[in-house]
Structure formats: C-alpha cells, structure tokens
C-alpha atoms as a PDB file:
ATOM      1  CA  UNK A   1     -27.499  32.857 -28.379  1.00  0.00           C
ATOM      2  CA  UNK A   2     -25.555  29.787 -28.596  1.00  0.00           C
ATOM      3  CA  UNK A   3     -22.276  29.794 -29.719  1.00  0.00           C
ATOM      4  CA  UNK A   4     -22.285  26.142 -31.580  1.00  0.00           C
ATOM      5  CA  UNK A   5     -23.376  25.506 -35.111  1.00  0.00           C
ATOM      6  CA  UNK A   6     -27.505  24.660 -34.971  1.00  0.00           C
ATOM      7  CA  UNK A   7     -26.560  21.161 -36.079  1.00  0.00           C
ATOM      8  CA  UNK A   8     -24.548  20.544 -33.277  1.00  0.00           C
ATOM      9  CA  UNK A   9     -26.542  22.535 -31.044  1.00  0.00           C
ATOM     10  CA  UNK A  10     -29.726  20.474 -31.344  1.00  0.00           C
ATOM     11  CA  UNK A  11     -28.154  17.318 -31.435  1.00  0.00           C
ATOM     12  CA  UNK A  12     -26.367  17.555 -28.483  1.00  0.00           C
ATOM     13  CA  UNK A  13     -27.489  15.619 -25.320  1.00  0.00           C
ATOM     14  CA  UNK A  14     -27.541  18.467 -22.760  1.00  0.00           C
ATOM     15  CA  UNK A  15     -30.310  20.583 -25.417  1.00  0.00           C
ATOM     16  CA  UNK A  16     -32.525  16.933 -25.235  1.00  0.00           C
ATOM     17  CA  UNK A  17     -31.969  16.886 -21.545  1.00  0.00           C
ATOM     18  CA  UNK A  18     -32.619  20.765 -20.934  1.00  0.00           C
ATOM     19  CA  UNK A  19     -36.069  20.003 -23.179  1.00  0.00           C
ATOM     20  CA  UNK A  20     -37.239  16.612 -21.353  1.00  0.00           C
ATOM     21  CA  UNK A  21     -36.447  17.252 -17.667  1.00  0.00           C
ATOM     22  CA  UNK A  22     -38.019  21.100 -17.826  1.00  0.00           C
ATOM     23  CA  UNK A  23     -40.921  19.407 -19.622  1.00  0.00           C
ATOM     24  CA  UNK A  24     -41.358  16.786 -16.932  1.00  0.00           C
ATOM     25  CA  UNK A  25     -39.551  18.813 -14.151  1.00  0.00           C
ATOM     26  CA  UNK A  26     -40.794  16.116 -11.630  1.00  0.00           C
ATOM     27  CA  UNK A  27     -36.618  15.222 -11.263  1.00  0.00           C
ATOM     28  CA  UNK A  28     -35.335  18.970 -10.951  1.00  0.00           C
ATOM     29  CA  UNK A  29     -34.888  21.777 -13.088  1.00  0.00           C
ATOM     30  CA  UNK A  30     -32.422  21.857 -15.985  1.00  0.00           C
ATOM     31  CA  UNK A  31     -30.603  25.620 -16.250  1.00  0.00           C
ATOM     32  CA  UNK A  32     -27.649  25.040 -19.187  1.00  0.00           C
ATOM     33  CA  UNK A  33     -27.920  25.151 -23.001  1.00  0.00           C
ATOM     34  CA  UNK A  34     -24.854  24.333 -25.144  1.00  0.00           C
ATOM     35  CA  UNK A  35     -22.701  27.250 -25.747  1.00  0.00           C
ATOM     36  CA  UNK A  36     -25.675  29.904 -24.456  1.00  0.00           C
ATOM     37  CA  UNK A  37     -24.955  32.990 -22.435  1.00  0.00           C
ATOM     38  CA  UNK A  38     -21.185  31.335 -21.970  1.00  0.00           C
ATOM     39  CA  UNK A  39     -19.914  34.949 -21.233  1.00  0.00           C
ATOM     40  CA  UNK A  40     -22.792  36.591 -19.515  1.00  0.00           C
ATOM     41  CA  UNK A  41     -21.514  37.872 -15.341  1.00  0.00           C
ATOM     42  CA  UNK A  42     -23.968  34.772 -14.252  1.00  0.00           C
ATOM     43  CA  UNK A  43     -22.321  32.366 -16.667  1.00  0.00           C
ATOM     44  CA  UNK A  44     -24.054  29.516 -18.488  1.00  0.00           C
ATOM     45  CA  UNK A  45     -27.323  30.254 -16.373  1.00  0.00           C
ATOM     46  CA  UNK A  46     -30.434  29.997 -19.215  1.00  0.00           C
ATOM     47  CA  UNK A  47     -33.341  30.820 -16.773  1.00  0.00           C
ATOM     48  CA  UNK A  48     -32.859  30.679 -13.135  1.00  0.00           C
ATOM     49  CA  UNK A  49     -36.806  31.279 -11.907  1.00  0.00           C
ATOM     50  CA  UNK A  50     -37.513  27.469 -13.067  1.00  0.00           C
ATOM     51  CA  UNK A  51     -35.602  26.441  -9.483  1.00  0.00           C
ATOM     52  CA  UNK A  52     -39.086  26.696  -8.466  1.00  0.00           C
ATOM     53  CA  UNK A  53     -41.769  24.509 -10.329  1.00  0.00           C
ATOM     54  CA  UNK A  54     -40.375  21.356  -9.275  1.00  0.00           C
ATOM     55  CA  UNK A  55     -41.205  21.947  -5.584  1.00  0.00           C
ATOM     56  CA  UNK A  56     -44.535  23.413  -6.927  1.00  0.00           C
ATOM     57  CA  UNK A  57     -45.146  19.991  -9.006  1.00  0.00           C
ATOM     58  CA  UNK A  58     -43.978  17.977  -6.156  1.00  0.00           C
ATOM     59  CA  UNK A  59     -46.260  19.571  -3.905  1.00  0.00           C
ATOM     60  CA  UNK A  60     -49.580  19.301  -6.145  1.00  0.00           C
ATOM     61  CA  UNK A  61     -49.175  15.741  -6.447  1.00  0.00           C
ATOM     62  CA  UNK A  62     -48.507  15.662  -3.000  1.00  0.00           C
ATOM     63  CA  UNK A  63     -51.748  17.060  -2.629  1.00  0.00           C
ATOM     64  CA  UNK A  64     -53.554  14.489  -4.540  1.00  0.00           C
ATOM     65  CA  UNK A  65     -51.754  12.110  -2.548  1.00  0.00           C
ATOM     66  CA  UNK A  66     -52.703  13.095   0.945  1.00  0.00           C
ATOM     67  CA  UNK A  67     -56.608  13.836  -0.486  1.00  0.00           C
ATOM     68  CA  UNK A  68     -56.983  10.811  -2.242  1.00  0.00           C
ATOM     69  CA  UNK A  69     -55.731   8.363   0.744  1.00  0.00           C
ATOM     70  CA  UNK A  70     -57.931  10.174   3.056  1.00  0.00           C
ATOM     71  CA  UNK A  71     -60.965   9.716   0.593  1.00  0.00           C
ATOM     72  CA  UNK A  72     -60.183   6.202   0.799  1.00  0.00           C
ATOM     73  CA  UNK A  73     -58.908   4.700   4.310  1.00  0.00           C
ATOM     74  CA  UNK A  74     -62.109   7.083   5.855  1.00  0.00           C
ATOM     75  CA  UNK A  75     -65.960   6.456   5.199  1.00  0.00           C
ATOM     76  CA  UNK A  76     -66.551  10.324   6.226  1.00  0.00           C
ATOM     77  CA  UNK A  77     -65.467  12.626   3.256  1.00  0.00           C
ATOM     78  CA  UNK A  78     -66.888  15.982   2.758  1.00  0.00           C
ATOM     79  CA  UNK A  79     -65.288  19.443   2.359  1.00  0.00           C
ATOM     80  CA  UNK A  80     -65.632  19.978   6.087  1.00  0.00           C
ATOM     81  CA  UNK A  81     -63.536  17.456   6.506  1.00  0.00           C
ATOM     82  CA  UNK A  82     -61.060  17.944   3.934  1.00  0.00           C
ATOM     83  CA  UNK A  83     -60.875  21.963   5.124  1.00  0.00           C
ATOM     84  CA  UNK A  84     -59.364  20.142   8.275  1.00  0.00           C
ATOM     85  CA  UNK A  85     -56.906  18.656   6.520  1.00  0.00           C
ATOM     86  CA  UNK A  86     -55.431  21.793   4.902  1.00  0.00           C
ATOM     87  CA  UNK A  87     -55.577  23.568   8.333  1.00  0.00           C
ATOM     88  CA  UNK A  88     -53.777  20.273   9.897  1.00  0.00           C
ATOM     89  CA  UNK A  89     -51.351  20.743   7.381  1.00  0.00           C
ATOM     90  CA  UNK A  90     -50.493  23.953   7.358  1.00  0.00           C
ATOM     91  CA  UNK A  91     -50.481  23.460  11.322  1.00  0.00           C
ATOM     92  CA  UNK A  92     -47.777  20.322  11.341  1.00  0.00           C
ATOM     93  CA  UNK A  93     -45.728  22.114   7.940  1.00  0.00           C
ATOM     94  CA  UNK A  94     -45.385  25.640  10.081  1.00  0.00           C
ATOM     95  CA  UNK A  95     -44.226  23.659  13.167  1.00  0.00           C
ATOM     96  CA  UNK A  96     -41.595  21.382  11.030  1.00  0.00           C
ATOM     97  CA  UNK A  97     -40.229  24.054   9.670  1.00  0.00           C
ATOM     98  CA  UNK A  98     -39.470  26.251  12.765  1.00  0.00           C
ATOM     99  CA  UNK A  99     -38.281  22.527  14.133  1.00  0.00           C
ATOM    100  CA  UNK A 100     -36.018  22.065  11.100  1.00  0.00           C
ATOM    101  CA  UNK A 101     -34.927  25.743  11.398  1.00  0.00           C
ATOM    102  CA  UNK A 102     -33.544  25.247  14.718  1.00  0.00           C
ATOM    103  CA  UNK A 103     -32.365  21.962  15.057  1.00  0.00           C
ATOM    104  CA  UNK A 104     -30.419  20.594  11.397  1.00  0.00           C
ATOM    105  CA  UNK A 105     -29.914  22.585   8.667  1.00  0.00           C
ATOM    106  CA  UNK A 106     -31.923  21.708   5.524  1.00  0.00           C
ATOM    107  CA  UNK A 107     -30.200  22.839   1.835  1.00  0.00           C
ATOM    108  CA  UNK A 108     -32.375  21.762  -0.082  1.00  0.00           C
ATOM    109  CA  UNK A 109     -35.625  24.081   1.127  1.00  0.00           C
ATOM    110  CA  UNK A 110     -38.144  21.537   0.924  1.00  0.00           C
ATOM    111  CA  UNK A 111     -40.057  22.052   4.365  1.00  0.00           C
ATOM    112  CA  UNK A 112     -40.088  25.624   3.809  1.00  0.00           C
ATOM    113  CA  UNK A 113     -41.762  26.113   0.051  1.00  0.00           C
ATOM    114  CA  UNK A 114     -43.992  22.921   1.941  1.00  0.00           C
ATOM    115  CA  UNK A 115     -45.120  25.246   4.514  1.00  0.00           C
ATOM    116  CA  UNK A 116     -45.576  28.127   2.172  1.00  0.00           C
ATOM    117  CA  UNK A 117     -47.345  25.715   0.157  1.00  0.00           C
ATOM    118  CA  UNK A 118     -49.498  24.233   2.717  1.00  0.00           C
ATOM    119  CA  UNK A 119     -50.376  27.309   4.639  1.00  0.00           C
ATOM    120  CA  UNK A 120     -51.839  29.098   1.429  1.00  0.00           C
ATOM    121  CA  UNK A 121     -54.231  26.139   0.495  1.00  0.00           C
ATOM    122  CA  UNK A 122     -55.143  26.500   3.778  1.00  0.00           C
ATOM    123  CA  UNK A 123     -56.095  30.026   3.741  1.00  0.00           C
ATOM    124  CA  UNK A 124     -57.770  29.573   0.199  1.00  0.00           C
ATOM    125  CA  UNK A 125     -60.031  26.773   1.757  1.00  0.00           C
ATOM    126  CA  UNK A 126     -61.056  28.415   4.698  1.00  0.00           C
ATOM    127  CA  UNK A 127     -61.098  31.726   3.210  1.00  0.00           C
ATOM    128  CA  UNK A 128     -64.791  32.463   4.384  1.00  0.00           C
ATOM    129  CA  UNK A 129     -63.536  32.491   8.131  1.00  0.00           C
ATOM    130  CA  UNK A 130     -60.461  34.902   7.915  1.00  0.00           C
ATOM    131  CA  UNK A 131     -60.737  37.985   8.824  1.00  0.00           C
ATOM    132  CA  UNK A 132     -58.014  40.948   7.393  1.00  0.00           C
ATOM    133  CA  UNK A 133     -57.994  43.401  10.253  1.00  0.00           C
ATOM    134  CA  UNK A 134     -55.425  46.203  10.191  1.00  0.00           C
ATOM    135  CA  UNK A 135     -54.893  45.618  14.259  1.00  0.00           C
ATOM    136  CA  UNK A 136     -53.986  41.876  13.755  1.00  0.00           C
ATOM    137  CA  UNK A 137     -51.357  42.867  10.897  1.00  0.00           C
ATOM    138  CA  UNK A 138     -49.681  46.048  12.764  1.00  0.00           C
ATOM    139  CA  UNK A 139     -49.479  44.107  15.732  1.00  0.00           C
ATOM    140  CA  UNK A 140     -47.802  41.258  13.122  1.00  0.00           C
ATOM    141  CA  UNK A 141     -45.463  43.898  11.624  1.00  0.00           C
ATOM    142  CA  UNK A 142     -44.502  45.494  15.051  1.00  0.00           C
ATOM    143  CA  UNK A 143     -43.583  41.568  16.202  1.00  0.00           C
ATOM    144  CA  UNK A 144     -41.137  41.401  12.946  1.00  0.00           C
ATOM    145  CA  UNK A 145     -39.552  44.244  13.137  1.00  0.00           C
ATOM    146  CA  UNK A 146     -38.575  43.526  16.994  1.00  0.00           C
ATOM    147  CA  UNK A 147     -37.678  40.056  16.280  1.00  0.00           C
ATOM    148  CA  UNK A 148     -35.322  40.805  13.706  1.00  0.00           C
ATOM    149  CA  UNK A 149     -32.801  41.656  16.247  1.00  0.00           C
ATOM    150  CA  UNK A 150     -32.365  38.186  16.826  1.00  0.00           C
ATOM    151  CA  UNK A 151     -32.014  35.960  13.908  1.00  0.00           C
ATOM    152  CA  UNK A 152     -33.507  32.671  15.509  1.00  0.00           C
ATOM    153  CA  UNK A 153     -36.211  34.503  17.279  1.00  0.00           C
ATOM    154  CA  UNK A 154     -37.123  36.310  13.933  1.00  0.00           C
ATOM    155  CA  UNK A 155     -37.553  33.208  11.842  1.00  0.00           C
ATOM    156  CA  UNK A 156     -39.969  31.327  14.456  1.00  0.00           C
ATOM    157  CA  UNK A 157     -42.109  34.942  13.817  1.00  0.00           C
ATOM    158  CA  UNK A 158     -41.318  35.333  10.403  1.00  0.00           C
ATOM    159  CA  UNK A 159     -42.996  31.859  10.371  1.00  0.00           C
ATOM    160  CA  UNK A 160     -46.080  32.022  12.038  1.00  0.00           C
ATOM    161  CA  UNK A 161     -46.924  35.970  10.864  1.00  0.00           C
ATOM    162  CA  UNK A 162     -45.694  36.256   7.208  1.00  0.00           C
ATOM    163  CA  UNK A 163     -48.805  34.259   5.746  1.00  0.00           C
ATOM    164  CA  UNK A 164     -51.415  36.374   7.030  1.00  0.00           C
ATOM    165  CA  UNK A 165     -49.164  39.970   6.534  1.00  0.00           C
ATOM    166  CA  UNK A 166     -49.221  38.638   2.784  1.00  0.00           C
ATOM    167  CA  UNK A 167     -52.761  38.262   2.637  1.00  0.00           C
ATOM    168  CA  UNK A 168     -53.466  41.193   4.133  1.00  0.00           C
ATOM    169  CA  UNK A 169     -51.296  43.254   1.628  1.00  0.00           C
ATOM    170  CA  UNK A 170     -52.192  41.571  -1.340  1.00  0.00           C
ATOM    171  CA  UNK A 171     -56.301  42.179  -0.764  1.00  0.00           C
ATOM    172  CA  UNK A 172     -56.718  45.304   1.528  1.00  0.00           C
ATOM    173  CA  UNK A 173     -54.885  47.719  -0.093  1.00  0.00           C
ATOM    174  CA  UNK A 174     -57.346  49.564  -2.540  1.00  0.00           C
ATOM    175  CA  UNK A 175     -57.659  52.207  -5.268  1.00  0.00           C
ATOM    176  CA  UNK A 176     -55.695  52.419  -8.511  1.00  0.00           C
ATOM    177  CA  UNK A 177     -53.110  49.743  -7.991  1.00  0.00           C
ATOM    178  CA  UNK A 178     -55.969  47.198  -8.053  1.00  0.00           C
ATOM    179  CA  UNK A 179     -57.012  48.038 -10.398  1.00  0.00           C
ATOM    180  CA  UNK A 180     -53.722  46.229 -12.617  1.00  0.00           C
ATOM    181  CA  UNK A 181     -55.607  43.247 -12.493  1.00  0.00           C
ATOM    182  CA  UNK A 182     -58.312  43.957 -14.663  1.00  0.00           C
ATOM    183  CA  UNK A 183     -56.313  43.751 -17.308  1.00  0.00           C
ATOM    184  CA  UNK A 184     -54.851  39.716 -16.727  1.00  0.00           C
ATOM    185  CA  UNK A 185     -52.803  38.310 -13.770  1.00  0.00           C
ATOM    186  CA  UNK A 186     -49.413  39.052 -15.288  1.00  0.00           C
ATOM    187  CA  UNK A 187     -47.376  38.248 -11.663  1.00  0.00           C
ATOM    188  CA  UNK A 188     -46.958  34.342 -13.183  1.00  0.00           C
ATOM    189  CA  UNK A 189     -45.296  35.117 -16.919  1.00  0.00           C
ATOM    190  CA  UNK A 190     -42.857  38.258 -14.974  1.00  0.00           C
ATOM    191  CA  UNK A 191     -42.029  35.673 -12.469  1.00  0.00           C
ATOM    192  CA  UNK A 192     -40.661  33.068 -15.420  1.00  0.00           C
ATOM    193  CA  UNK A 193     -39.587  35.481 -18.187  1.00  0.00           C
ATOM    194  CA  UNK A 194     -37.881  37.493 -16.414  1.00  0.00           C
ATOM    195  CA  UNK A 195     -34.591  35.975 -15.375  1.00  0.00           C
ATOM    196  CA  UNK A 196     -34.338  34.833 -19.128  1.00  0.00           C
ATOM    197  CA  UNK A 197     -34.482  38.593 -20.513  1.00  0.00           C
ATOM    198  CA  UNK A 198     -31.998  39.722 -18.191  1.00  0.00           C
ATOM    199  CA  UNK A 199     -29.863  37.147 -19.246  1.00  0.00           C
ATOM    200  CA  UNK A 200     -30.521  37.764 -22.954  1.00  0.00           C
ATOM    201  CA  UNK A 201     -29.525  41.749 -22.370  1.00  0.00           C
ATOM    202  CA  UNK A 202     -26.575  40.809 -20.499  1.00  0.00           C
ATOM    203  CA  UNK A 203     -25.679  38.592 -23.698  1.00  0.00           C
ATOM    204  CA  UNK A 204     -26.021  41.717 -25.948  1.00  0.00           C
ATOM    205  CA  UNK A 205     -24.818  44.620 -24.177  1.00  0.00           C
ATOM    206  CA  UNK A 206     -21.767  44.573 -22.853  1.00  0.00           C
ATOM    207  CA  UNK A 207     -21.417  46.397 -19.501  1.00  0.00           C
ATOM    208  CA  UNK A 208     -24.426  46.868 -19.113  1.00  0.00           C
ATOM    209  CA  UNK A 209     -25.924  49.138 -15.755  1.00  0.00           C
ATOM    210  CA  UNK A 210     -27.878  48.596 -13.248  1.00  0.00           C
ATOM    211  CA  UNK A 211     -30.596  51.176 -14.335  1.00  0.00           C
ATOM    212  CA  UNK A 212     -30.899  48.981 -17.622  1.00  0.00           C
ATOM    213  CA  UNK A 213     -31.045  45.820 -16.225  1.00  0.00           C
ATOM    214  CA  UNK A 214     -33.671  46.850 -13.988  1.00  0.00           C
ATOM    215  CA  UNK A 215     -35.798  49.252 -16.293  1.00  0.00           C
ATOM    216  CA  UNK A 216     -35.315  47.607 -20.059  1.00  0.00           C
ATOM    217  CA  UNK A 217     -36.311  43.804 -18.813  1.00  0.00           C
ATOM    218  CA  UNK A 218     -39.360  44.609 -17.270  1.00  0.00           C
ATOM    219  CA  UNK A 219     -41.064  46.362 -19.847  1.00  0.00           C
ATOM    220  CA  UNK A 220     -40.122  43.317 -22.525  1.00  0.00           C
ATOM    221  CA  UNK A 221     -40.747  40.587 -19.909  1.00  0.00           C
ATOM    222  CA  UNK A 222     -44.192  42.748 -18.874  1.00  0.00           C
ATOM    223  CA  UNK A 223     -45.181  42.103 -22.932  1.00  0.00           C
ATOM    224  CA  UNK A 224     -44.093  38.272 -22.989  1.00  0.00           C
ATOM    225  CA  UNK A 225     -46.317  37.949 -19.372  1.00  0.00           C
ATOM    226  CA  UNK A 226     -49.133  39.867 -21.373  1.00  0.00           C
ATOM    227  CA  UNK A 227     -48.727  37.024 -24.265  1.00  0.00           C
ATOM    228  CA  UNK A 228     -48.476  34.298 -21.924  1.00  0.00           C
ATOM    229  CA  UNK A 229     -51.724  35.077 -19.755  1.00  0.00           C
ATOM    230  CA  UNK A 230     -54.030  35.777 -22.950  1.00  0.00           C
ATOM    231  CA  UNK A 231     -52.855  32.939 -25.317  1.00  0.00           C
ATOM    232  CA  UNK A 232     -51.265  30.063 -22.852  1.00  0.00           C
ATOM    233  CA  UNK A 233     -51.746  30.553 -19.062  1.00  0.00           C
ATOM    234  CA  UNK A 234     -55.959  31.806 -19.488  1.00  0.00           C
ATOM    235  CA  UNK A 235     -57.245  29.324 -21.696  1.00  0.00           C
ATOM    236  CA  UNK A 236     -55.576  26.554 -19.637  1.00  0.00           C
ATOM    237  CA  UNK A 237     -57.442  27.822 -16.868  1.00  0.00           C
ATOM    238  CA  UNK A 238     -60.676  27.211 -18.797  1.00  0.00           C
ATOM    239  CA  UNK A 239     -59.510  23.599 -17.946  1.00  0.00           C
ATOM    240  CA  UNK A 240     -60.815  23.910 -14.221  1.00  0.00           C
ATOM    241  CA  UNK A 241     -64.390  23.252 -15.198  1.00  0.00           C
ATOM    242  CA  UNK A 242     -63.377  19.749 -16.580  1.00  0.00           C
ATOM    243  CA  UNK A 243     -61.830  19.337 -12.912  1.00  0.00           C
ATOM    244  CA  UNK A 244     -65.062  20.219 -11.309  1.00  0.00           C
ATOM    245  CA  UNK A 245     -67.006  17.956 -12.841  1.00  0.00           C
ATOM    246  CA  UNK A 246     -64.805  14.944 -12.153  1.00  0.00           C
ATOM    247  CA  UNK A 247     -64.498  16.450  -8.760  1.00  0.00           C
ATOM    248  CA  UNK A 248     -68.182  16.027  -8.515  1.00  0.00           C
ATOM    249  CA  UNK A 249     -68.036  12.514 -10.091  1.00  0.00           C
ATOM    250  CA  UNK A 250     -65.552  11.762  -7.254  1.00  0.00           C
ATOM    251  CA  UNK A 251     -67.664  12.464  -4.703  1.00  0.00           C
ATOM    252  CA  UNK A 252     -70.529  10.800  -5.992  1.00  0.00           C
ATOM    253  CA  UNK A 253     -68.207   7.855  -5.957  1.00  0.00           C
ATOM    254  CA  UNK A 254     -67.445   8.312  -2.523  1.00  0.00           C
ATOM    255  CA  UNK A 255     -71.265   9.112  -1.247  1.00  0.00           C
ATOM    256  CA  UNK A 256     -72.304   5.663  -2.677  1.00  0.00           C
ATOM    257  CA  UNK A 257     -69.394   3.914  -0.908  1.00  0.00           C
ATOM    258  CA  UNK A 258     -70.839   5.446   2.591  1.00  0.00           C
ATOM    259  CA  UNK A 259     -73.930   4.296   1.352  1.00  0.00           C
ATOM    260  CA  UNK A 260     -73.131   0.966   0.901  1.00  0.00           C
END
C-alpha cells in the first residue's frame, strides 16, 4: 500500500521505528508507515487497535512487580495471600479512578485500563467465591440506566457495576451462541486485525459505504483471527505449563526461606 519505491520504503527510519517500538511496545505504539493509506478518510493511520498493548504490557510487568516485592519484603506467601492482593488492588484502582474522574482530568487513560486491569485479575483469582445472580445484575443495570442522567453520578456507577455486568454477560448467557467458542477464541485476532482491514478496503475502494465497511472486514478479519488463534496465539499458550512449573519452583524458593 505504500506509495514509495520498496527501496526507499524499507530503508526509511519511520518503517525501522514502526517495526522496533511495536515489537517492544513497552514506549508506546507506533501507527504510520511511509507513504501507506496517505489518502484513506482516517489518513496515515496503519492499525489503530495497537493503542492498547502498551497499557496491557505495562500492566503485566506491573504485575510481576507488585507480586514479586511482596514475595520478598513478607515471610508469609501463599495464594491466600496473594488473592488479597488482587482484591486490594482492584479495591484502591476502582477508588483512584472515580477520585481521578472527579477531581483532575487524566488524558492519557492510565488509571482507568489499571482498574479494568486490576479488577479482572481479581475476579479470575477469586473466581470460586463469585456468584452470577440475575437479581445482583438487574438491580446493576437498573442503577446504570438511572445514573446516566447525570454524567458524574453515572461514571462513579459505571465504575463499581460494569465489572460484574460483564461477567455476568459473558458466562450466563447459554445455548447456541456459546457454543462459538468451541471452535477457538477468535475475540483477540478481530480485536487487532480489524482496524487494519478496514483501512486496507478504504485504500482500495473508493467511496466506500457503510454497509461494506461493516460487513466485508469482518468476514476477512474473522479468517486472519481464525489463522492467528490456530498457528500463533494457541501454541503460545502451550507456553503456560513452562510458567507453572517455575511458578512452582518459586514457591519452593520461598517455602525454604520461611523455613529458614
């Protein structure tokens, strides 16, 4: 899609710098190429969905971080413990962000992907203690809708209700459109593809509609997420197990530190 010789294309700085800092993305995402999609309605946007993985990144190590200090400057580690931790953090990352909401504005997003973040490690650890009962989320859904009257009132709800509302939607529902994911958790490769498509088709075809944008990309970008989960994202998830068992060298680590 460029519009500059290959030569000049792939020597130029801003392709090395596109490659590097996406690779890394630990400094930002990168979203122009040389001379690519220089005409499209969003101009000289390559693929906007990376805006993102840096937070994500950012917040994994963060993760490590916080875990790892705790493992250290404590003698008591164990996974009731660390469950406490996620649910403190979650706690304190829900609170800053209503604080932040209200009180200074905040461009850049971080507190609220870190309460997003924070909230659904903590539901994944203590998973075995939440309940999904249709009262709790009607009553959540009723609170939304009434709060949205009032912008500041609805974000402090939005807040504190959206996590479990998500939850609930994403595991009670039941019946054929669960049955999608038997076939591979695409939801990751539409997420990333998809901006990129639309670009591409908005390259090729000039006034293109709304019906086409909508209808065209997702069937291509539902192949390329089909790709991506069977040959990339699913074997890389084979990798867990060689987590686990350092995770369990870890703690043996740990154990004969208490011990001593």
């Amino acid at each position: 899609f460029t519009t500059l010789p290959l030569s000049e294309y792939f020597s130029d700085n801003q392709t090395i710098k596109y490659f590097f800092k996406n690779a890394v993305l630990i400094f930002g995402a990168e979203y122009q190429l040389p001379g690519v999609f220089a005409d499209t309605p969003w101009k000289n946007l390559v693929n906007g969905s990376l805006w993102t993985l840096p937070y994500e990144l950012r917040m994994y190590l963060l993760l490590v971080i916080v875990i790892v200090a705790f493992s250290f400057l404590t003698k008591k580690t164990n996974s009731d413990s660390m469950k406490n931790i996620f649910l403190t953090l979650a706690l304190l990352s829900v609170t800053l962000n209503i604080v932040r909401h209200h009180l200074y504005d905040d461009p850049s997003k971080f507190l609220n992907l870190f309460s997003m973040f924070f909230v659904g490690s903590a539901f994944y650890v203590w998973r075995e203690k939440i309940v999904l009962i249709d009262s709790v989320f009607y009553v959540s859904l009723m609170l939304l809708l009434v709060s949205s009257f009032n912008h500041e009132f609805f974000f402090t709800v939005y807040a504190v209700v959206l996590p479990y509302m998500v939850f609930y939607i994403a595991y009670v529902p039941s019946g054929k459109i669960r049955q999608f994911n038997n076939y591979g958790d695409y939801s990751y490769g539409i997420y990333i593809y998809s901006c990129l498509i639309q670009q591409s088709l908005a390259s090729l075809i000039d006034d293109i509609s709304v019906t086409t944008m909508i209808v065209v990309p997702f069937f291509i970008t539902l192949f390329l997420a089909y790709l991506s989960w069977h040959l990339v994202e699913k074997r890389f998830l084979k990798l867990k197990g060689s987590y686990i068992y350092l995770e369990r060298i870890f703690y043996r680590l740990q154990r004969s530190k208490n011990v001593a």
